[in-house]
Protein backbone atom coordinates (compact mmCIF):
# COMPACT_ATOMS: atom_id res chain seq x y z
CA UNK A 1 100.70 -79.76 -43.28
CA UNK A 2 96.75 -78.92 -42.29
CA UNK A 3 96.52 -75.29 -43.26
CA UNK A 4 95.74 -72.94 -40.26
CA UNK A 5 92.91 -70.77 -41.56
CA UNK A 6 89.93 -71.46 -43.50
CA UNK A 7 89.82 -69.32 -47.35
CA UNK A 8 86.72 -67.76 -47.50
CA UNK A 9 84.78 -65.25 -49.52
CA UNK A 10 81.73 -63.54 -48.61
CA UNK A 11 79.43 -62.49 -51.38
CA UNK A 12 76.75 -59.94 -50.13
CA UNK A 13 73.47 -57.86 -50.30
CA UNK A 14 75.28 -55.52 -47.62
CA UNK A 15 72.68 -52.19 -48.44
CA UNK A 16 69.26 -54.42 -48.41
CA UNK A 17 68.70 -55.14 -44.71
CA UNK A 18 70.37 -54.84 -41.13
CA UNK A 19 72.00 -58.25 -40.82
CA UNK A 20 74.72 -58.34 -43.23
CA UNK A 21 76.65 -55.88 -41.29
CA UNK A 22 77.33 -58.45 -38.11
CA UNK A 23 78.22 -61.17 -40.20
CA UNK A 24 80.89 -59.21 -42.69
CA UNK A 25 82.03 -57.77 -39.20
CA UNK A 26 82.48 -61.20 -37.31
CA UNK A 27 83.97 -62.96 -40.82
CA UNK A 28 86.36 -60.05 -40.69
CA UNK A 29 87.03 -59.76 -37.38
CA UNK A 30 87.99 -63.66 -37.39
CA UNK A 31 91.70 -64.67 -37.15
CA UNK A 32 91.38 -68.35 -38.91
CA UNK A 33 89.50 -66.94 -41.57
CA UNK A 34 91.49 -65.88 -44.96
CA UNK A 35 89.23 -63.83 -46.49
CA UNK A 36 90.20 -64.29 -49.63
CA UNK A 37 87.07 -61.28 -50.86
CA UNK A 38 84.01 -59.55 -50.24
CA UNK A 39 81.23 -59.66 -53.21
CA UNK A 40 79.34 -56.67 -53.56
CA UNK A 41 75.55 -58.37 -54.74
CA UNK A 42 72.61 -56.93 -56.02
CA UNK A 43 69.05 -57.28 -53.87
CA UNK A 44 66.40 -56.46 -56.56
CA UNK A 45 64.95 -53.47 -57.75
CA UNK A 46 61.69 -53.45 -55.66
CA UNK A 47 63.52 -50.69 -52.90
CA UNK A 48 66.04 -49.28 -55.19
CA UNK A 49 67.68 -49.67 -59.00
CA UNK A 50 71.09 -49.47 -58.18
CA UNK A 51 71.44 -52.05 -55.15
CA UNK A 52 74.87 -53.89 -55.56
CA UNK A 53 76.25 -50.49 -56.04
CA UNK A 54 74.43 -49.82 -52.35
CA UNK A 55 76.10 -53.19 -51.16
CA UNK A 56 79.47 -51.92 -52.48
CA UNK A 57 79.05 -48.44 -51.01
CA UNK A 58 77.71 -50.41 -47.63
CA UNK A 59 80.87 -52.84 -47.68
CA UNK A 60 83.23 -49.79 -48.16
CA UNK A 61 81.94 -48.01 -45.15
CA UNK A 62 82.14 -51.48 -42.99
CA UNK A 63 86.26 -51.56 -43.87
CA UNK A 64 86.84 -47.88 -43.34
CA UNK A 65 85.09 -48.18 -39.76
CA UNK A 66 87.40 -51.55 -39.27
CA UNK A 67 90.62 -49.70 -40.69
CA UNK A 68 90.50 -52.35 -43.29
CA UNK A 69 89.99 -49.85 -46.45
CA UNK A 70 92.76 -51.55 -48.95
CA UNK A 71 93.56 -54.49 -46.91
CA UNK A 72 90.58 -56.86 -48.17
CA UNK A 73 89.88 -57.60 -51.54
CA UNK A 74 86.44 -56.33 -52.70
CA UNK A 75 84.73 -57.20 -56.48
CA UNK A 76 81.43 -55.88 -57.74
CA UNK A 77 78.92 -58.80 -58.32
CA UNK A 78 76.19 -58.82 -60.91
CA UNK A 79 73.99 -56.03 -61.08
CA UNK A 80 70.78 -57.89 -61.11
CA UNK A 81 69.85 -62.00 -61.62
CA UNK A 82 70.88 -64.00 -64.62
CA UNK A 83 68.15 -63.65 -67.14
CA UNK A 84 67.87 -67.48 -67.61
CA UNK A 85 69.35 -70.66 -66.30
CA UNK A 86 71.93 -71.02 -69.74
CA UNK A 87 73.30 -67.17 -69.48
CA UNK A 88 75.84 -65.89 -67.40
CA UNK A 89 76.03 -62.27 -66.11
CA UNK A 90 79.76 -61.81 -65.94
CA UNK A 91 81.66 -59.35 -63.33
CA UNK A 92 84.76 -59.37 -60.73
CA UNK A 93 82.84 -60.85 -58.55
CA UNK A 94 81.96 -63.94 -60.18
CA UNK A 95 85.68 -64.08 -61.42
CA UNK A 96 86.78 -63.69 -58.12
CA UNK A 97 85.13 -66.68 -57.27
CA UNK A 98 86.32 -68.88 -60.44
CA UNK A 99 90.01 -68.01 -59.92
CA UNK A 100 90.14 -68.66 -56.15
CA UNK A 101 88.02 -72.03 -56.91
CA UNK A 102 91.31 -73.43 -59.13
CA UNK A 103 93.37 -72.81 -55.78
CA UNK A 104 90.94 -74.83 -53.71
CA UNK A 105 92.28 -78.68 -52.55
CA UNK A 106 90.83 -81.54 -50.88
CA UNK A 107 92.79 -80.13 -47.51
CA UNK A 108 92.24 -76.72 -47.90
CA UNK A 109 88.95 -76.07 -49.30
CA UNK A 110 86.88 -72.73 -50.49
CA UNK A 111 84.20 -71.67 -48.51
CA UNK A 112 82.01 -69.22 -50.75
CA UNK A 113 78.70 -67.30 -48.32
CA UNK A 114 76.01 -65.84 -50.16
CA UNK A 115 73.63 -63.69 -47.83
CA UNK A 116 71.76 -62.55 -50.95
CA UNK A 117 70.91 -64.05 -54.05
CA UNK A 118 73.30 -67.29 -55.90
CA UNK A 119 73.48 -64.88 -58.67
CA UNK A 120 77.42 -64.51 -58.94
CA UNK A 121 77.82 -68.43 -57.99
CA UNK A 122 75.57 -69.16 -60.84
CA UNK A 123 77.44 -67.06 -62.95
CA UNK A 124 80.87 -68.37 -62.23
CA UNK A 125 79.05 -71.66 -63.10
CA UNK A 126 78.14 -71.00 -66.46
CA UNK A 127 81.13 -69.00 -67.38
CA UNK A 128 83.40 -71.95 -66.19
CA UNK A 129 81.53 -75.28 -65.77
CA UNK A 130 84.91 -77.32 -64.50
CA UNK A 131 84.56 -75.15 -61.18
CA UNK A 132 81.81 -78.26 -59.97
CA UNK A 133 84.56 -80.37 -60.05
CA UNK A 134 86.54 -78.11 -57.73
CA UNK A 135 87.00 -78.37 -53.68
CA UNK A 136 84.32 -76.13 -53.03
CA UNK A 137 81.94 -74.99 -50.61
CA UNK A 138 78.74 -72.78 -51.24
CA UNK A 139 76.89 -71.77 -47.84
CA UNK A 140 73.22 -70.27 -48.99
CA UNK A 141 71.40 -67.95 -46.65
CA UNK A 142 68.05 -68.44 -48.27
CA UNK A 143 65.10 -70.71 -49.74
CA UNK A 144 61.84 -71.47 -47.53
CA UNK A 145 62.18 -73.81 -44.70
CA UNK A 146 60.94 -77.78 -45.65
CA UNK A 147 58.54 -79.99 -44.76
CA UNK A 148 55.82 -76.99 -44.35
CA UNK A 149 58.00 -74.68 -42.42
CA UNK A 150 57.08 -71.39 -43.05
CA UNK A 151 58.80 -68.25 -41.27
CA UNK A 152 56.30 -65.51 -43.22
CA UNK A 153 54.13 -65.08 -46.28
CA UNK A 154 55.55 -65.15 -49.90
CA UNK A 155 58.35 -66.11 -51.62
CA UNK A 156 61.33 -66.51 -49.62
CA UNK A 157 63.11 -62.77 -50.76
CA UNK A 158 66.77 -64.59 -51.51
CA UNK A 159 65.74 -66.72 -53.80
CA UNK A 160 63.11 -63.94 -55.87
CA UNK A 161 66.12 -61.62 -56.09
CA UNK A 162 67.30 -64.69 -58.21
CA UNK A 163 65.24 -68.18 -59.03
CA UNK A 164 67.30 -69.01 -61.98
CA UNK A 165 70.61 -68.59 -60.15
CA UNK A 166 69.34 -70.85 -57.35
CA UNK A 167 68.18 -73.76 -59.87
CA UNK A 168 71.30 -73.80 -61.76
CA UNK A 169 73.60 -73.64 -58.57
CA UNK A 170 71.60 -76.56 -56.95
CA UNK A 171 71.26 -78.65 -60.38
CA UNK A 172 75.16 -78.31 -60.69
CA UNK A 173 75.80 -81.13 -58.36
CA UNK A 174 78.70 -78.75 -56.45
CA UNK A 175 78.77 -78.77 -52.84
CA UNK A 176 76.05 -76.78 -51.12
CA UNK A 177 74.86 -76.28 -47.82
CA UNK A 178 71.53 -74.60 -47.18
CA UNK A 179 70.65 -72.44 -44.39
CA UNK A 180 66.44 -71.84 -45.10
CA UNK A 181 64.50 -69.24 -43.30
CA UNK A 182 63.18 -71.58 -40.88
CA UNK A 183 66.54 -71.45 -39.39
CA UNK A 184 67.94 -68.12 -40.27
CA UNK A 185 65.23 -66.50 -38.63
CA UNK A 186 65.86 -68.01 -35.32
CA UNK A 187 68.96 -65.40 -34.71
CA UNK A 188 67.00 -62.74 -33.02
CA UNK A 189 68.82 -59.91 -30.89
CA UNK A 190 67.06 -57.44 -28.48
CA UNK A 191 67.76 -53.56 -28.61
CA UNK A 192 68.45 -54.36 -25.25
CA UNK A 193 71.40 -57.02 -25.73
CA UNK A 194 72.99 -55.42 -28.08
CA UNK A 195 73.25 -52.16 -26.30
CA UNK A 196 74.54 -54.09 -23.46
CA UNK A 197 76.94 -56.48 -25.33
CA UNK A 198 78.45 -53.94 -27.98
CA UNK A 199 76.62 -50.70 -26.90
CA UNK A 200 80.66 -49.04 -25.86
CA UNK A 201 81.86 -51.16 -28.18
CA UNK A 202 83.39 -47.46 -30.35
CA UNK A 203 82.56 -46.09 -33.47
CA UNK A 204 82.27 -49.74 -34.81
CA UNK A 205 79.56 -51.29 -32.54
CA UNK A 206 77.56 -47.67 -32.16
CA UNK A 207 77.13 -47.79 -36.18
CA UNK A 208 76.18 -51.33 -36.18
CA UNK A 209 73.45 -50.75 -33.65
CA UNK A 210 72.26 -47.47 -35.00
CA UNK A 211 71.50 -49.32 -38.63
CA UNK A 212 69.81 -51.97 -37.20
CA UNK A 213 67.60 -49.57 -35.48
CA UNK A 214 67.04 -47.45 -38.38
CA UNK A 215 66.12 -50.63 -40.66
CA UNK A 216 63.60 -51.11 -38.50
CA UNK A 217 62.09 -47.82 -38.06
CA UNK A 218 61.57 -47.53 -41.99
CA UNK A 219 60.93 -50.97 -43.30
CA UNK A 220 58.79 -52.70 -40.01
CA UNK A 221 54.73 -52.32 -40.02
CA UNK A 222 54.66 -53.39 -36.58
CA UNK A 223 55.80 -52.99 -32.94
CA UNK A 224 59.40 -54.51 -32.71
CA UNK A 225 62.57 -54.30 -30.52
CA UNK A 226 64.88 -57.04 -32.11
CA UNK A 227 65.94 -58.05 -35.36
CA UNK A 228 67.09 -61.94 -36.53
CA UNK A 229 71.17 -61.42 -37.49
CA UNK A 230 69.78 -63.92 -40.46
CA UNK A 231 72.90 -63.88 -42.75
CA UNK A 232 75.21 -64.98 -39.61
CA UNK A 233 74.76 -68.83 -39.42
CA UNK A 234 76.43 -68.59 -43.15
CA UNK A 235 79.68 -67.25 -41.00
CA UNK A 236 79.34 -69.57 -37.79
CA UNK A 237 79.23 -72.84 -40.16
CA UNK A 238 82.73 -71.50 -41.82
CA UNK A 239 84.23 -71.12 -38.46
CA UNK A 240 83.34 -74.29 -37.21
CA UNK A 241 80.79 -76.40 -39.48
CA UNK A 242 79.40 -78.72 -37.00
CA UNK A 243 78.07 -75.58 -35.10
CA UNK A 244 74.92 -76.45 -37.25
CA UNK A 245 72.91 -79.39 -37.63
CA UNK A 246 73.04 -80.77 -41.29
CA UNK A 247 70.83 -82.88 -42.87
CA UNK A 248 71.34 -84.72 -46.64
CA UNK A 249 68.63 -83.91 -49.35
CA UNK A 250 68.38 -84.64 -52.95
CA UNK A 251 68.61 -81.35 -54.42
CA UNK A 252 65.35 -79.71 -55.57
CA UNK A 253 64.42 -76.76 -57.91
CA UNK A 254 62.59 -74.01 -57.33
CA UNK A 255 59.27 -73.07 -58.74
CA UNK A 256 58.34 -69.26 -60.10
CA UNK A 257 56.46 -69.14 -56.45
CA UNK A 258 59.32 -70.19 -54.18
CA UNK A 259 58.08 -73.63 -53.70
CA UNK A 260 60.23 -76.39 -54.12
CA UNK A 261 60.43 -78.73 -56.81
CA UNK A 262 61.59 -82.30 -57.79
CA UNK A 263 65.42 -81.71 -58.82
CA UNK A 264 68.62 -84.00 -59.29
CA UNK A 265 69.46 -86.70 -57.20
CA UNK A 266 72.50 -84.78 -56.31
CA UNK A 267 73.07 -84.67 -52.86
CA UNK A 268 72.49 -81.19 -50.62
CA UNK A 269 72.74 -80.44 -47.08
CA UNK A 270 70.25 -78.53 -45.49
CA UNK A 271 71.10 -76.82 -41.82
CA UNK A 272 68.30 -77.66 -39.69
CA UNK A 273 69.89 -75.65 -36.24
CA UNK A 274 72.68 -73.80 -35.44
CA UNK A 275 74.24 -73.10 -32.36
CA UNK A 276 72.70 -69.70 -32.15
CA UNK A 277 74.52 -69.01 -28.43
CA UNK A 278 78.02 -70.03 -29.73
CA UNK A 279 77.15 -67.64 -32.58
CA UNK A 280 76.20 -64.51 -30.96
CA UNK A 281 78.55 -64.61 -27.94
CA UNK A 282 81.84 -65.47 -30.61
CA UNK A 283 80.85 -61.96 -32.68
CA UNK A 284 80.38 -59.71 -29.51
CA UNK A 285 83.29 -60.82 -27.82
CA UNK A 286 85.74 -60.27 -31.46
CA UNK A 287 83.67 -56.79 -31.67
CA UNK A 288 84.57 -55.73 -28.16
CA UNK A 289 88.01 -57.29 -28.41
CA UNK A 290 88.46 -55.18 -31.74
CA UNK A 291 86.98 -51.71 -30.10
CA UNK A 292 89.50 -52.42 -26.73
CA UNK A 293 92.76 -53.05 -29.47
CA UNK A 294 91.71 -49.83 -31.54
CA UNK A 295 91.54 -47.94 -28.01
CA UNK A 296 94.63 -49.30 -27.20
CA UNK A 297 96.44 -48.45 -30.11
């Protein structure tokens, strides 16, 4: 029997921006997902020294808003990036990972999301090397786009919060699918849209909107009324993988500058669109079906 919901776990920077809120909501807030954890992950130390505990503190607040405080596994990740490509930085999170990987089949699959850095998938590597030989699925939010695509100046800030973590994930020959800023910053939403799509959409929807809008205030040096939900295509993929458009690569590495690299011959895919409508419209509706239940009830 073909199981009925997908195992998933969703390893993020929750604290550093304003998009990993909407895509922890919609993973959450979707019925064939088994969400089998949430990763609390670090984001650096260039806005604060203590950012995974942020994420955790950020996740925390996103399950007692949802009524969920209990009901969903949650691990700390690493604190901050593996200090080379040969050592591990162990934690819950990346065991998490390793002993949901030895449940994983052929039919029923894991799907592991990292909106942040590969940190605690590079760990779990290192600390248990059989796990690329496991039925296994790592979505990436990060990485500059190819072929010259670039979305803004600098290093791409997924992969900085971690280069070594992204080399030995993609040199492991395990099963990855890319999602590069070319792409994830084509997921832009209008202060408009969302106050008219989840605007009454309770406590829930209010929060979500107010963070975004308080991201921006601090952190944007120029005039802006929207903000690219970046970390969602990871979720939209999970819930129905040819929502994007994937293309094979050879795997490359990644230079100190964010560039890419010759790598392995090892086979990548690389998400060149995603079905950005089919994306947005699936997490307002669950949000406003989820604020009409809770009003209900």
């Amino acid at each position: 029997m073909k199981p009925t919901r997908r195992r998933v776990i969703i390893d993020t920077d929750a604290k550093n921006e304003a998009d990993d809120q909407f895509a922890i909501v919609h993973g959450l807030l979707s019925p064939t997902f088994d969400v089998r954890g949430l990763i609390a992950a670090h984001f650096g130390t260039r806005r604060s020294d203590r950012s995974m505990e942020e994420s955790r503190e950020e996740i925390d607040l996103l399950l007692d808003l949802m009524d969920l405080t209990g009901k969903v596994p949650v691990a700390n990740g690493a604190p901050t990036g593996i200090p080379d490509e040969q050592t591990p930085l162990d934690s819950p999170g990346a065991q998490l990972i390793i002993e949901e990987s030895k449940l994983a089949s052929k039919d029923d699959p894991l799907f592991v999301s990292f909106l942040g850095p590969l940190t605690n998938m590079a760990s779990a590597i290192l600390l248990d090397p059989d796990i690329v030989n496991r039925d296994v699925v790592v979505i990436w939010i990060g990485g500059r786009g190819y072929d010259g695509y670039v979305s803004y100046p600098g290093i791409e800030f997924n992969l900085s919060n971690d280069i070594h973590a992204a080399n030995v994930v993609f040199g492991s020959g395990m099963t990855v699918w890319q999602v590069p800023s070319d792409v994830y910053t084509k997921v832009s939403v209008g202060y408009a849209e969302l106050d008219e799509k989840i605007g009454d959409a309770g406590p829930l929807g209010k929060y979500l909107i107010e963070q975004l809008h308080e991201w921006n205030a601090i952190h944007h040096g120029e005039p802006i009324e929207s903000r690219s939900l970046g970390d969602s295509p990871a979720i939209a993929l999970m819930l129905f993988p040819r929502s994007g458009d994937l293309r094979v690569r050879p795997a490359p590495r990644f230079g100190v500058d964010g560039w890419y690299l010759p790598g392995t011959d090892n086979p990548i895919h690389v998400c060149e669109q995603v079905d950005v409508r089919f994306l947005l419209e699936d997490m307002f509706a669950k949000i406003r079906r989820f604020a009409r239940q809770r009003s209900q009830s």
